[in-house]
Each structure stands twice: as structure tokens, then as C-alpha cells.
PDB file of N, CA and C in Angstrom:
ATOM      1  N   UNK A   1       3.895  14.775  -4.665  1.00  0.00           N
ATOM      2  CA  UNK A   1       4.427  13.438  -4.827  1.00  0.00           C
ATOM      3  C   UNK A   1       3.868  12.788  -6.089  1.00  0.00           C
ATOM      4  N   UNK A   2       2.933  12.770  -6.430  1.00  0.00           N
ATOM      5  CA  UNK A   2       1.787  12.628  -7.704  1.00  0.00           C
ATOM      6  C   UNK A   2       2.451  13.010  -8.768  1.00  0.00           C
ATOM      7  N   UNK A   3       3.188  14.191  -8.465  1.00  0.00           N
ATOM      8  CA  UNK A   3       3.731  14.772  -9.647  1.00  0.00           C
ATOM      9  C   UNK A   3       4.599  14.363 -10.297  1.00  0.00           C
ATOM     10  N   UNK A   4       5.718  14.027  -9.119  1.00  0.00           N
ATOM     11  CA  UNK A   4       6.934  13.393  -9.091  1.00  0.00           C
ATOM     12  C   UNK A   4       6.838  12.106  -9.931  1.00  0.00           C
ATOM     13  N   UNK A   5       5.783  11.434  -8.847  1.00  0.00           N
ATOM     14  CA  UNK A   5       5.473   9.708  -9.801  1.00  0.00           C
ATOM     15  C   UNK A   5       5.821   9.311 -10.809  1.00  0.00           C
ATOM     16  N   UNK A   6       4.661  10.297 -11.872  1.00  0.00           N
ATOM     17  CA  UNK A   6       4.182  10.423 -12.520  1.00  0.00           C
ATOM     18  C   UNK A   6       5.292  10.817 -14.103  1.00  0.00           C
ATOM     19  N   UNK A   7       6.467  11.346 -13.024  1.00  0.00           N
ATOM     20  CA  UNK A   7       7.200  12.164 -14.325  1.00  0.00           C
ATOM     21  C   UNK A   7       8.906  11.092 -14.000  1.00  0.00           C
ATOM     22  N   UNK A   8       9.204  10.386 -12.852  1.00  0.00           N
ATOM     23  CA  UNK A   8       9.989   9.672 -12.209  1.00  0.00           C
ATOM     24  C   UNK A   8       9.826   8.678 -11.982  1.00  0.00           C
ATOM     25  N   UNK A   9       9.957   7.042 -12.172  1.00  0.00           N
ATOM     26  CA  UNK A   9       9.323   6.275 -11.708  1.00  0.00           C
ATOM     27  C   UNK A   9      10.680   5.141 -11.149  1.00  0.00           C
ATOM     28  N   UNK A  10      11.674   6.086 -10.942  1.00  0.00           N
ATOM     29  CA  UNK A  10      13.135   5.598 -10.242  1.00  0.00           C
ATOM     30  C   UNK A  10      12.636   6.577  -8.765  1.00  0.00           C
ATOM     31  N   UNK A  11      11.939   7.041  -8.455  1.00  0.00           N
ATOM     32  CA  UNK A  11      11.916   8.557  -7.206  1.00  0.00           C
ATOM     33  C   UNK A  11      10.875   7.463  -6.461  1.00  0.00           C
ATOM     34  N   UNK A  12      11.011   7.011  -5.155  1.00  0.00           N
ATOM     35  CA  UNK A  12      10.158   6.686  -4.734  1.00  0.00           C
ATOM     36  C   UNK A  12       9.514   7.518  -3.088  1.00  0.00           C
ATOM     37  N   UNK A  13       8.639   7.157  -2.252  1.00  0.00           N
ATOM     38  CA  UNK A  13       8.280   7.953  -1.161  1.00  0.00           C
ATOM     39  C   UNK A  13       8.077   7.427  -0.307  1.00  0.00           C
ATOM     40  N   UNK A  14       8.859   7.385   1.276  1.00  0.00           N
ATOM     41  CA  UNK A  14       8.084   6.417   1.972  1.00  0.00           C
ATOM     42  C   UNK A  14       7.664   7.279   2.917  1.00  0.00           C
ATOM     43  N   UNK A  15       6.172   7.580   3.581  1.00  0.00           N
ATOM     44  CA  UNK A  15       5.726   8.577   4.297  1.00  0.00           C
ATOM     45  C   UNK A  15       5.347   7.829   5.526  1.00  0.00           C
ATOM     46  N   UNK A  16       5.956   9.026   6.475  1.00  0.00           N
ATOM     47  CA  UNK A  16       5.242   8.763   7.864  1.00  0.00           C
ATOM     48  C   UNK A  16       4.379   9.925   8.412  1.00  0.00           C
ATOM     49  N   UNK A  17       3.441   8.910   8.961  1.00  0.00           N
ATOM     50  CA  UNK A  17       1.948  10.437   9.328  1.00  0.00           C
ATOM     51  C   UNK A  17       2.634  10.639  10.599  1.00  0.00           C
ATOM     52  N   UNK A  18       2.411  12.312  10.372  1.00  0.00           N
ATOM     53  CA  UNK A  18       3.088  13.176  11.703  1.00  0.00           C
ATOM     54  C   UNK A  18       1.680  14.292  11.923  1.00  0.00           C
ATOM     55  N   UNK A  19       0.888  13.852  12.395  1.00  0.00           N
ATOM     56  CA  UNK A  19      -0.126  14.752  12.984  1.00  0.00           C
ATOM     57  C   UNK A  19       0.659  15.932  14.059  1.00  0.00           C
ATOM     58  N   UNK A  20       0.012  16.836  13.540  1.00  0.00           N
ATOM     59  CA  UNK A  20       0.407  17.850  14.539  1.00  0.00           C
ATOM     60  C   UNK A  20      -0.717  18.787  15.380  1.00  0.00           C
ATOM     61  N   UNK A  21      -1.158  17.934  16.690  1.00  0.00           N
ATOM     62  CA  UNK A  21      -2.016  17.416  17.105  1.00  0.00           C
ATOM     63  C   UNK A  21      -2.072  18.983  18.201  1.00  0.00           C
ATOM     64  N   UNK A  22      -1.066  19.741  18.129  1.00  0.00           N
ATOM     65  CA  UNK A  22      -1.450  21.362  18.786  1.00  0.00           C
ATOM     66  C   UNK A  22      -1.938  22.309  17.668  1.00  0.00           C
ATOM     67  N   UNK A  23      -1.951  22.078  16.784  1.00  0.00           N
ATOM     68  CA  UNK A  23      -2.405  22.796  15.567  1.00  0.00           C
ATOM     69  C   UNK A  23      -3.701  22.308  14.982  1.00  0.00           C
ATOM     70  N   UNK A  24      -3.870  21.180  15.269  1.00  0.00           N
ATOM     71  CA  UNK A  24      -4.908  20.426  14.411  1.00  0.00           C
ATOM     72  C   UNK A  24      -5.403  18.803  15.343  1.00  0.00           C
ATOM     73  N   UNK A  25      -6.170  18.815  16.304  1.00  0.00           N
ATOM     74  CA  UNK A  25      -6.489  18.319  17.502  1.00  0.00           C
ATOM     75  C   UNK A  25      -7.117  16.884  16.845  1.00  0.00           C
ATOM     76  N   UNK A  26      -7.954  16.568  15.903  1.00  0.00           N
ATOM     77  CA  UNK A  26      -8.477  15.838  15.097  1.00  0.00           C
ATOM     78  C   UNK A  26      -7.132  15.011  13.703  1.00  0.00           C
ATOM     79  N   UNK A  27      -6.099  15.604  13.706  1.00  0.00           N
ATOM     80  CA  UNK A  27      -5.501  14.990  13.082  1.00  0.00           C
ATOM     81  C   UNK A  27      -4.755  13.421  13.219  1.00  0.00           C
ATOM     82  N   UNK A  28      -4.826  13.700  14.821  1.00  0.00           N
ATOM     83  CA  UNK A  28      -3.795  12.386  15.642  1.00  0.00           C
ATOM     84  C   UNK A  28      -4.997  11.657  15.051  1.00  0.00           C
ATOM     85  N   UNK A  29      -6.199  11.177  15.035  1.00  0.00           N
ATOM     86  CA  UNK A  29      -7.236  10.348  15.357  1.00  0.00           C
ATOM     87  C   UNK A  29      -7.357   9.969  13.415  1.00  0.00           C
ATOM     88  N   UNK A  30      -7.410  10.934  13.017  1.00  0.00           N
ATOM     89  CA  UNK A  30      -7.404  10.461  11.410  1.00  0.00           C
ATOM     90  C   UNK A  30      -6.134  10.191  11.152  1.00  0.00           C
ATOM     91  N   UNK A  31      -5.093   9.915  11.838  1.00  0.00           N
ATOM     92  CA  UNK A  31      -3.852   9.598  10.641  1.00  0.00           C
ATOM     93  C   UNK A  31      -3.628   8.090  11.745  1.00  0.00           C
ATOM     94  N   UNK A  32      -4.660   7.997  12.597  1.00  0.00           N
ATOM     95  CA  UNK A  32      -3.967   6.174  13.161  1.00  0.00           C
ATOM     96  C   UNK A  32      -5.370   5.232  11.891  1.00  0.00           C
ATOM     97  N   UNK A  33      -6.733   6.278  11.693  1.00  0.00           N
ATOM     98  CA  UNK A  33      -7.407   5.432  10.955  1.00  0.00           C
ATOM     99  C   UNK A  33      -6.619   5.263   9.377  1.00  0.00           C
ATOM    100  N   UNK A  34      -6.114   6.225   8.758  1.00  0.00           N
ATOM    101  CA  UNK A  34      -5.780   5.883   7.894  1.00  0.00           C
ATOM    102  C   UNK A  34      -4.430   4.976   7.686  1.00  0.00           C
ATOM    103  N   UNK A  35      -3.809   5.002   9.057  1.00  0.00           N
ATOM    104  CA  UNK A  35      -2.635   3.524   8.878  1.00  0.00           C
ATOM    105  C   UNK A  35      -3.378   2.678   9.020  1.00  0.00           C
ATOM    106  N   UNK A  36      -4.555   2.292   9.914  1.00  0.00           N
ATOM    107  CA  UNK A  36      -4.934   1.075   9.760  1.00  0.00           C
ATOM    108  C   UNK A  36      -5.945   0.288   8.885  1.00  0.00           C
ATOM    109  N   UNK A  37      -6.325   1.479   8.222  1.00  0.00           N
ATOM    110  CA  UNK A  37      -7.004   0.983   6.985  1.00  0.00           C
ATOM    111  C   UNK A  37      -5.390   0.334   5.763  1.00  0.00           C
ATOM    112  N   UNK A  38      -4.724   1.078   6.043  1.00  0.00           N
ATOM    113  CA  UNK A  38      -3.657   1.130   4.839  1.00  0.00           C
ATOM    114  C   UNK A  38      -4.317   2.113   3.723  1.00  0.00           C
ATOM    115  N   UNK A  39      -5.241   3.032   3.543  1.00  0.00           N
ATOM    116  CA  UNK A  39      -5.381   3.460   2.800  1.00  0.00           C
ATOM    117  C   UNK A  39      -4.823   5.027   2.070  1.00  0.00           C
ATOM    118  N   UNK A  40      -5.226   4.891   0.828  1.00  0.00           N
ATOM    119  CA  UNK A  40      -4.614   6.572   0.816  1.00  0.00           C
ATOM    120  C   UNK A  40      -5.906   6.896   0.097  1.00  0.00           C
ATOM    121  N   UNK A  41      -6.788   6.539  -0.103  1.00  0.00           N
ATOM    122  CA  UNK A  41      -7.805   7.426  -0.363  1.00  0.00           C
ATOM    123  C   UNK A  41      -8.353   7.655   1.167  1.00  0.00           C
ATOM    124  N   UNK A  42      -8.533   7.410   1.855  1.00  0.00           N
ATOM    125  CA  UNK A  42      -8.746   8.273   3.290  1.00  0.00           C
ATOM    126  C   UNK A  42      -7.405   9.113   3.642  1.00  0.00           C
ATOM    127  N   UNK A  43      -5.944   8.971   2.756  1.00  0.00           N
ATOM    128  CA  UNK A  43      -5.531  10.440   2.828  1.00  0.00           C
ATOM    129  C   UNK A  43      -5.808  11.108   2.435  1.00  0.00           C
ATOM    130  N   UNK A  44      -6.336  10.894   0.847  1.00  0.00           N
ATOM    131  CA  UNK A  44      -7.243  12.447   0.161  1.00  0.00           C
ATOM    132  C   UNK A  44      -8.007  12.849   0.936  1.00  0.00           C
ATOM    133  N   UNK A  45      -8.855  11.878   1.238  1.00  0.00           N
ATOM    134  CA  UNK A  45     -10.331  12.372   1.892  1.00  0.00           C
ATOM    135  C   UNK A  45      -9.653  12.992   3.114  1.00  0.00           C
ATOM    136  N   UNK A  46      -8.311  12.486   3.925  1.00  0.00           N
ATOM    137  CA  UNK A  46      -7.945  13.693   5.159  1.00  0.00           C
ATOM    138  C   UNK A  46      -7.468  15.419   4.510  1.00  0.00           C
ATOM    139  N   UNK A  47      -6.861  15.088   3.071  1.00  0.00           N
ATOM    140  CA  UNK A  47      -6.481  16.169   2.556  1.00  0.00           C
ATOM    141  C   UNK A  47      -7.680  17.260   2.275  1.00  0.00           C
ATOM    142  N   UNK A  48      -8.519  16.714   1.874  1.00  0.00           N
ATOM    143  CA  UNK A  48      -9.967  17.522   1.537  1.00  0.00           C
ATOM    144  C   UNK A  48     -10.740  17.976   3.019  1.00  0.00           C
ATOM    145  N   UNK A  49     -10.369  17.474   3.637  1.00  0.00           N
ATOM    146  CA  UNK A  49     -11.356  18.209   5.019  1.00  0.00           C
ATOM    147  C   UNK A  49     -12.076  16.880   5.352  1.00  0.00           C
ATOM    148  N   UNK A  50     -12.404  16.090   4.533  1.00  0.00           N
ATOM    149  CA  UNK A  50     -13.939  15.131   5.026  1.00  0.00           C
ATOM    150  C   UNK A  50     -13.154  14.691   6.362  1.00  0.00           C
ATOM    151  N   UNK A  51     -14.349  13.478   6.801  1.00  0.00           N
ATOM    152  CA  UNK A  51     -14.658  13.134   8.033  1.00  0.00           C
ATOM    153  C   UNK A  51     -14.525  12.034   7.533  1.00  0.00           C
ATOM    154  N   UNK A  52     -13.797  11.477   8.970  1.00  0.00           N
ATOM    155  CA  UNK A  52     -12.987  10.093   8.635  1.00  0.00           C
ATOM    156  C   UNK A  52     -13.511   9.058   9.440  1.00  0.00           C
ATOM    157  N   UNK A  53     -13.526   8.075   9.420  1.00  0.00           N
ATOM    158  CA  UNK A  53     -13.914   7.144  10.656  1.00  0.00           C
ATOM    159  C   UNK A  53     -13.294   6.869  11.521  1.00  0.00           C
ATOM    160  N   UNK A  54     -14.032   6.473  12.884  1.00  0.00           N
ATOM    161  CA  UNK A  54     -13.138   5.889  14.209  1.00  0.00           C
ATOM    162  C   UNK A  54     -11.878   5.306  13.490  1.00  0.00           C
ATOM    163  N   UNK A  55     -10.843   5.002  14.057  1.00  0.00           N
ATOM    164  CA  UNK A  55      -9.767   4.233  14.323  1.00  0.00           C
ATOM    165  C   UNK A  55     -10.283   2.441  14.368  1.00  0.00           C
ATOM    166  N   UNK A  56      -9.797   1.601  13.492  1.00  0.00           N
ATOM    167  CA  UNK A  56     -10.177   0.411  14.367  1.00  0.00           C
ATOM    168  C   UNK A  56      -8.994  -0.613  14.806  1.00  0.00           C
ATOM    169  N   UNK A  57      -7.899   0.288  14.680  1.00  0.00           N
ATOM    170  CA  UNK A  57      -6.878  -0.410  15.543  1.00  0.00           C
ATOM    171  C   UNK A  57      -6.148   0.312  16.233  1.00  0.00           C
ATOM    172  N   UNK A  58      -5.116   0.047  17.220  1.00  0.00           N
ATOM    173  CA  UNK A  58      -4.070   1.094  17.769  1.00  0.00           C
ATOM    174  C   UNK A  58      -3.140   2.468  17.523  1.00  0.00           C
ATOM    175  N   UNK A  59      -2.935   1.509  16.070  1.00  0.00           N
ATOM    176  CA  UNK A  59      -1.550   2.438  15.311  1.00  0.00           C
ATOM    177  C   UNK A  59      -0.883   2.864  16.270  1.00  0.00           C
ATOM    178  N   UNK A  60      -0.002   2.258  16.963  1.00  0.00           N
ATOM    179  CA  UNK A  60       1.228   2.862  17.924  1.00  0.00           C
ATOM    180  C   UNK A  60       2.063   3.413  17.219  1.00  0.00           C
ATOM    181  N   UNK A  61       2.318   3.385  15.992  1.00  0.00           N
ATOM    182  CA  UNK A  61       3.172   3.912  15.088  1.00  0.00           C
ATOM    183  C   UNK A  61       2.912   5.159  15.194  1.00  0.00           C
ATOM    184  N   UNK A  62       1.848   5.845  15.103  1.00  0.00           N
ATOM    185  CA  UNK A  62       1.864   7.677  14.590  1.00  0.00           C
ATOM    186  C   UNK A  62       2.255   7.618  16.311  1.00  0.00           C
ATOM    187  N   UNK A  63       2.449   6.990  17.243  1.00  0.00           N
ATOM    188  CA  UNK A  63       2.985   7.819  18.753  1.00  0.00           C
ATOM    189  C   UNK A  63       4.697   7.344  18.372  1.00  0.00           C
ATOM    190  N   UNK A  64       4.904   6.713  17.274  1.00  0.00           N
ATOM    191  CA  UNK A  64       6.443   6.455  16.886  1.00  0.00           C
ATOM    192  C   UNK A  64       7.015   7.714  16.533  1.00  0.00           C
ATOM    193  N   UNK A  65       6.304   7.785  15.235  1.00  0.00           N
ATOM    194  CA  UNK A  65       6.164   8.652  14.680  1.00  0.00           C
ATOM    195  C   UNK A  65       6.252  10.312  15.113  1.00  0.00           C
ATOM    196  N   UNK A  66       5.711  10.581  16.120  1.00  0.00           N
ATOM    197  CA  UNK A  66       5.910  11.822  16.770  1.00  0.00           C
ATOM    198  C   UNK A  66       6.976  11.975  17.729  1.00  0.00           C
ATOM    199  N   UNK A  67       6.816  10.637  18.366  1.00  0.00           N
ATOM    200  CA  UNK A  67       8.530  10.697  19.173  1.00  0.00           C
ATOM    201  C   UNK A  67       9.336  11.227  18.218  1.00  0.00           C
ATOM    202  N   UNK A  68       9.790  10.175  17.457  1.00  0.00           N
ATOM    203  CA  UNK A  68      10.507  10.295  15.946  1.00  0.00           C
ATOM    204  C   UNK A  68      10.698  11.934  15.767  1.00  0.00           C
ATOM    205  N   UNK A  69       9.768  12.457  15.383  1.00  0.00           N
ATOM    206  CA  UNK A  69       9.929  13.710  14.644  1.00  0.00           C
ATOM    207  C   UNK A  69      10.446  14.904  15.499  1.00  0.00           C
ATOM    208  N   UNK A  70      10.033  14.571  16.921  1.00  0.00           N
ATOM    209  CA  UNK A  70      10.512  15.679  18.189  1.00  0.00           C
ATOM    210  C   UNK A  70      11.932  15.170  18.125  1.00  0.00           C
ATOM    211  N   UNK A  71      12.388  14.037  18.075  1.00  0.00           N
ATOM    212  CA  UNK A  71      13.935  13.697  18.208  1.00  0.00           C
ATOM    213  C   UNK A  71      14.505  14.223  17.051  1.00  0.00           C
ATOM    214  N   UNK A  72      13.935  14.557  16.212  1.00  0.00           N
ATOM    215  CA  UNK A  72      14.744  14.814  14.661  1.00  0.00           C
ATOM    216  C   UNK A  72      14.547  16.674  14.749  1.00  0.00           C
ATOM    217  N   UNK A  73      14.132  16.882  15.632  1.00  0.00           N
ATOM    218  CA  UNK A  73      13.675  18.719  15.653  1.00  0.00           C
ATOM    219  C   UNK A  73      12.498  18.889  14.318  1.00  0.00           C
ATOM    220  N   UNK A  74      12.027  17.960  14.159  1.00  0.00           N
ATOM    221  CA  UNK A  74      10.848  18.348  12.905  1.00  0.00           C
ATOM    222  C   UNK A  74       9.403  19.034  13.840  1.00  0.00           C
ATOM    223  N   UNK A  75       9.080  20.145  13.276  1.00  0.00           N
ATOM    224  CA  UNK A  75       8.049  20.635  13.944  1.00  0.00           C
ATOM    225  C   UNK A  75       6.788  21.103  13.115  1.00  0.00           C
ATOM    226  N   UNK A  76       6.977  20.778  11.811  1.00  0.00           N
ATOM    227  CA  UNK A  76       6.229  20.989  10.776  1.00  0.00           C
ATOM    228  C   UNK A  76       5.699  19.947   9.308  1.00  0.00           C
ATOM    229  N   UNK A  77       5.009  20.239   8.663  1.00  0.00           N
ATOM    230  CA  UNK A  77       4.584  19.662   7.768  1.00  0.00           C
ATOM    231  C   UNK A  77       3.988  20.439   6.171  1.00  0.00           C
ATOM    232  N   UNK A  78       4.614  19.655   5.242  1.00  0.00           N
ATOM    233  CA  UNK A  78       5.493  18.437   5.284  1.00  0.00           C
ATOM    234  C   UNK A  78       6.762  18.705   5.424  1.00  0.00           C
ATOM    235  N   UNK A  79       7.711  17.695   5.898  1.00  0.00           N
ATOM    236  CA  UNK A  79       9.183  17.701   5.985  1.00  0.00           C
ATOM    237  C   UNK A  79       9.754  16.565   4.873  1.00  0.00           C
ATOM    238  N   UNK A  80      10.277  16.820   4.140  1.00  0.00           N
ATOM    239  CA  UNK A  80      11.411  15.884   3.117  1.00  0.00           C
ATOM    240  C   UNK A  80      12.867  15.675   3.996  1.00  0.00           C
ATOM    241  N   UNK A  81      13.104  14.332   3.890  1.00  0.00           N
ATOM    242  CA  UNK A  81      14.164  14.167   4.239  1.00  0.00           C
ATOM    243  C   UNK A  81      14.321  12.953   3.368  1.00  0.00           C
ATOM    244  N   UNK A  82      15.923  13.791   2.442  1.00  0.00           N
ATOM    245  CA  UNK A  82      16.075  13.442   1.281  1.00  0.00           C
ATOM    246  C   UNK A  82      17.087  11.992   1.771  1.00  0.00           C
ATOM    247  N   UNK A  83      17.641  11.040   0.722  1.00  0.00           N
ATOM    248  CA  UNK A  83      18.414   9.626   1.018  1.00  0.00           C
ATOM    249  C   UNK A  83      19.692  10.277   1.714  1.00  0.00           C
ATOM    250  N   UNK A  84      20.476  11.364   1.102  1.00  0.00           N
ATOM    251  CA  UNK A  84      21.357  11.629   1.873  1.00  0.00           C
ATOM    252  C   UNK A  84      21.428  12.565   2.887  1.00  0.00           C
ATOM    253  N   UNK A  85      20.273  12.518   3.650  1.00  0.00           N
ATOM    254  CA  UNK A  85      20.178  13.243   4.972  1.00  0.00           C
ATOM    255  C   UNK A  85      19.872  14.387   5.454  1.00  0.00           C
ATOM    256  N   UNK A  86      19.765  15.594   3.734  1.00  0.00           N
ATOM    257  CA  UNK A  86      19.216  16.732   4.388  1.00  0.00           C
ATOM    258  C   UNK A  86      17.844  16.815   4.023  1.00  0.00           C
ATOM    259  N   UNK A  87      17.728  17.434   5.231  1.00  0.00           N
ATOM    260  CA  UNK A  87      15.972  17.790   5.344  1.00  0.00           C
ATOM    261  C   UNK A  87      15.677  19.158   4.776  1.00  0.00           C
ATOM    262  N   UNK A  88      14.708  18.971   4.042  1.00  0.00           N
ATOM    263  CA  UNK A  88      13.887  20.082   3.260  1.00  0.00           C
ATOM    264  C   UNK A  88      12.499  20.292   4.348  1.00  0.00           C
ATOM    265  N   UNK A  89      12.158  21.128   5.013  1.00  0.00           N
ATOM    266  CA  UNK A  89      11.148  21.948   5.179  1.00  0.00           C
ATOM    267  C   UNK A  89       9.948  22.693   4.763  1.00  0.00           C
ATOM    268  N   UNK A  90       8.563  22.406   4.493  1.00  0.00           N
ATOM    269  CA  UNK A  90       7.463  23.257   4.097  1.00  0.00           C
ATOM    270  C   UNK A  90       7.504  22.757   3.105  1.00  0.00           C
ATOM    271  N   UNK A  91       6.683  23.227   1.821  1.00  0.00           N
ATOM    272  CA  UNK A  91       5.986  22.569   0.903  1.00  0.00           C
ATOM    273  C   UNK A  91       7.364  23.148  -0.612  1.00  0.00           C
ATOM    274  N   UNK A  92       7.329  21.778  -1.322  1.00  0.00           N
ATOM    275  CA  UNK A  92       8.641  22.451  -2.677  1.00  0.00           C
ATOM    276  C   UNK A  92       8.125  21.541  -3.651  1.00  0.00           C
ATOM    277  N   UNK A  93       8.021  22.733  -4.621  1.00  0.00           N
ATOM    278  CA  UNK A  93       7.250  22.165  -5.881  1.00  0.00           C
ATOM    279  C   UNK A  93       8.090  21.118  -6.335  1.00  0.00           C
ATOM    280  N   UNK A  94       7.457  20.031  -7.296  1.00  0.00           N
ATOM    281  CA  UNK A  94       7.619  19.002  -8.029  1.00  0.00           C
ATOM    282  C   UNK A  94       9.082  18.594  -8.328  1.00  0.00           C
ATOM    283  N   UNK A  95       9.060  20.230  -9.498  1.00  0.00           N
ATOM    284  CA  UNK A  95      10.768  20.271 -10.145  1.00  0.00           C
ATOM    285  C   UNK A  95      11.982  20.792  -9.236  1.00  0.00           C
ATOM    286  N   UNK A  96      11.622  21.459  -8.309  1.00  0.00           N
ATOM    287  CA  UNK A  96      12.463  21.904  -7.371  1.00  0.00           C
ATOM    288  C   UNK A  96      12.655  20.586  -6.789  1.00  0.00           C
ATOM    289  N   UNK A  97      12.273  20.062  -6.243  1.00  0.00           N
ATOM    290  CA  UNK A  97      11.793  18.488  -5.579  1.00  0.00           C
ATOM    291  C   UNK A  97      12.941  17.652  -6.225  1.00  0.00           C
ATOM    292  N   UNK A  98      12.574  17.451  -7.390  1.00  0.00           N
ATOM    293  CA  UNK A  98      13.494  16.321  -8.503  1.00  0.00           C
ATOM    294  C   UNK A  98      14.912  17.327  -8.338  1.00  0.00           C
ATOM    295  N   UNK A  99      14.886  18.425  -8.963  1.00  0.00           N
ATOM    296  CA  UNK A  99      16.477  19.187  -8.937  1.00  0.00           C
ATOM    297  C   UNK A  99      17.571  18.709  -7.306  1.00  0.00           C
ATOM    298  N   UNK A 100      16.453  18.637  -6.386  1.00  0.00           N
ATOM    299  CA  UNK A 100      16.940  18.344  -5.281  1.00  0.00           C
ATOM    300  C   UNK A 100      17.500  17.127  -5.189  1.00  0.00           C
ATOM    301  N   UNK A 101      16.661  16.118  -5.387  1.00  0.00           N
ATOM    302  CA  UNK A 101      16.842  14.957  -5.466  1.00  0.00           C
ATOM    303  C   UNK A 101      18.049  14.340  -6.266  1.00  0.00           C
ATOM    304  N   UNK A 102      18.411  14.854  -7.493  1.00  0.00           N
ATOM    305  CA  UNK A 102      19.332  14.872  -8.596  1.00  0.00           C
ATOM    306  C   UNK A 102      20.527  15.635  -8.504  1.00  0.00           C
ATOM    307  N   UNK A 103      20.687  16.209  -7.281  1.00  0.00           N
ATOM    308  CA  UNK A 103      21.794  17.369  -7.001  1.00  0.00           C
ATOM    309  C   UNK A 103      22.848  16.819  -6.354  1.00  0.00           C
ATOM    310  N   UNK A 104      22.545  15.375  -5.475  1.00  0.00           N
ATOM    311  CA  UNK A 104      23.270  14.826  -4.285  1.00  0.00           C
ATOM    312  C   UNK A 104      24.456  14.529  -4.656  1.00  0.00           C
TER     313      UNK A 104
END
């Protein structure tokens, strides 16, 4: 997404944390602290491995959020789902990304 930014500044991103909490048991708990911080340097720091702090609010959203993604058949990460509706799957480099985006 960095990449994208960086080279696009018409491309924007709006992300929802989808912990996938049978794969990675500790993820549900770091992605309600990092909505309620609002931060994204505690997403790096989730991207890097570190250790995150308690939660200090609810975030009912990431239990939105996972409803959400079981209703949409998303079972993985990351998922793109582009403005006009198709979903891209697993990880797609930068320019593949933009070609996509620019193809609609």
C-alpha cells in the first residue's frame, strides 16, 4: 500500500482488520488495540512480531469485521476488494495492484 501511495496519490485504502484468530490466536486482541489506539504504527509494530498492549476499549468492529468477511466467503489475508467489486486474494505486488486498479 506504501508503494502504491507513494507512486498514486488519486489510489486510496480503506482497511478493515480481519484477524484470523484460528491461525493466529493473539491476532483478534492486537487488531481491537490497534483500532482503538487509531494507530498504524502499532500496525507495523503488529507487522514486525512485537508485543502490543492490552486493548483499552471494545472495538466491536473487528467482531464486525469477521462477521463481514465470513459473509463475503473471505478466509484469508490480505484480501483486495477493488471499487468495482472484484476481489483479489493473497498478496499482489504494487504494479500489478495499480494495472488492476486501472483496468476497470
Amino acid at each position: 500500500m506504501k508503494k502504491i501511495v507513494e507512486k498514486r496519490k488519486d489510489i486510496a485504502f480503506y482497511m478493515k482488520l480481519f484477524p484470523l484468530v484460528k491461525l493466529h490466536p493473539a491476532a483478534y486482541e492486537k487488531s481491537k488495540t490497534i483500532l482503538c489506539e487509531k494507530s498504524l504504527k502499532l500496525l507495523e509494530d503488529a507487522y514486525e512480531g512485537k508485543q502490543l498492549p492490552k486493548p483499552k476499549c471494545e472495538a466491536k468492529e473487528i467482531d464486525e469485521n469477521i462477521k463481514l468477511g465470513s459473509e463475503l466467503g473471505i478466509s484469508g489475508t490480505p484480501t483486495i476488494i477493488l471499487p468495482d467489486g472484484r476481489v483479489i486474494p493473497g498478496y499482489v505486488t504494487a504494479d500489478k495492484l495499480i494495472n488492476l486498479i486501472d483496468s476497470k
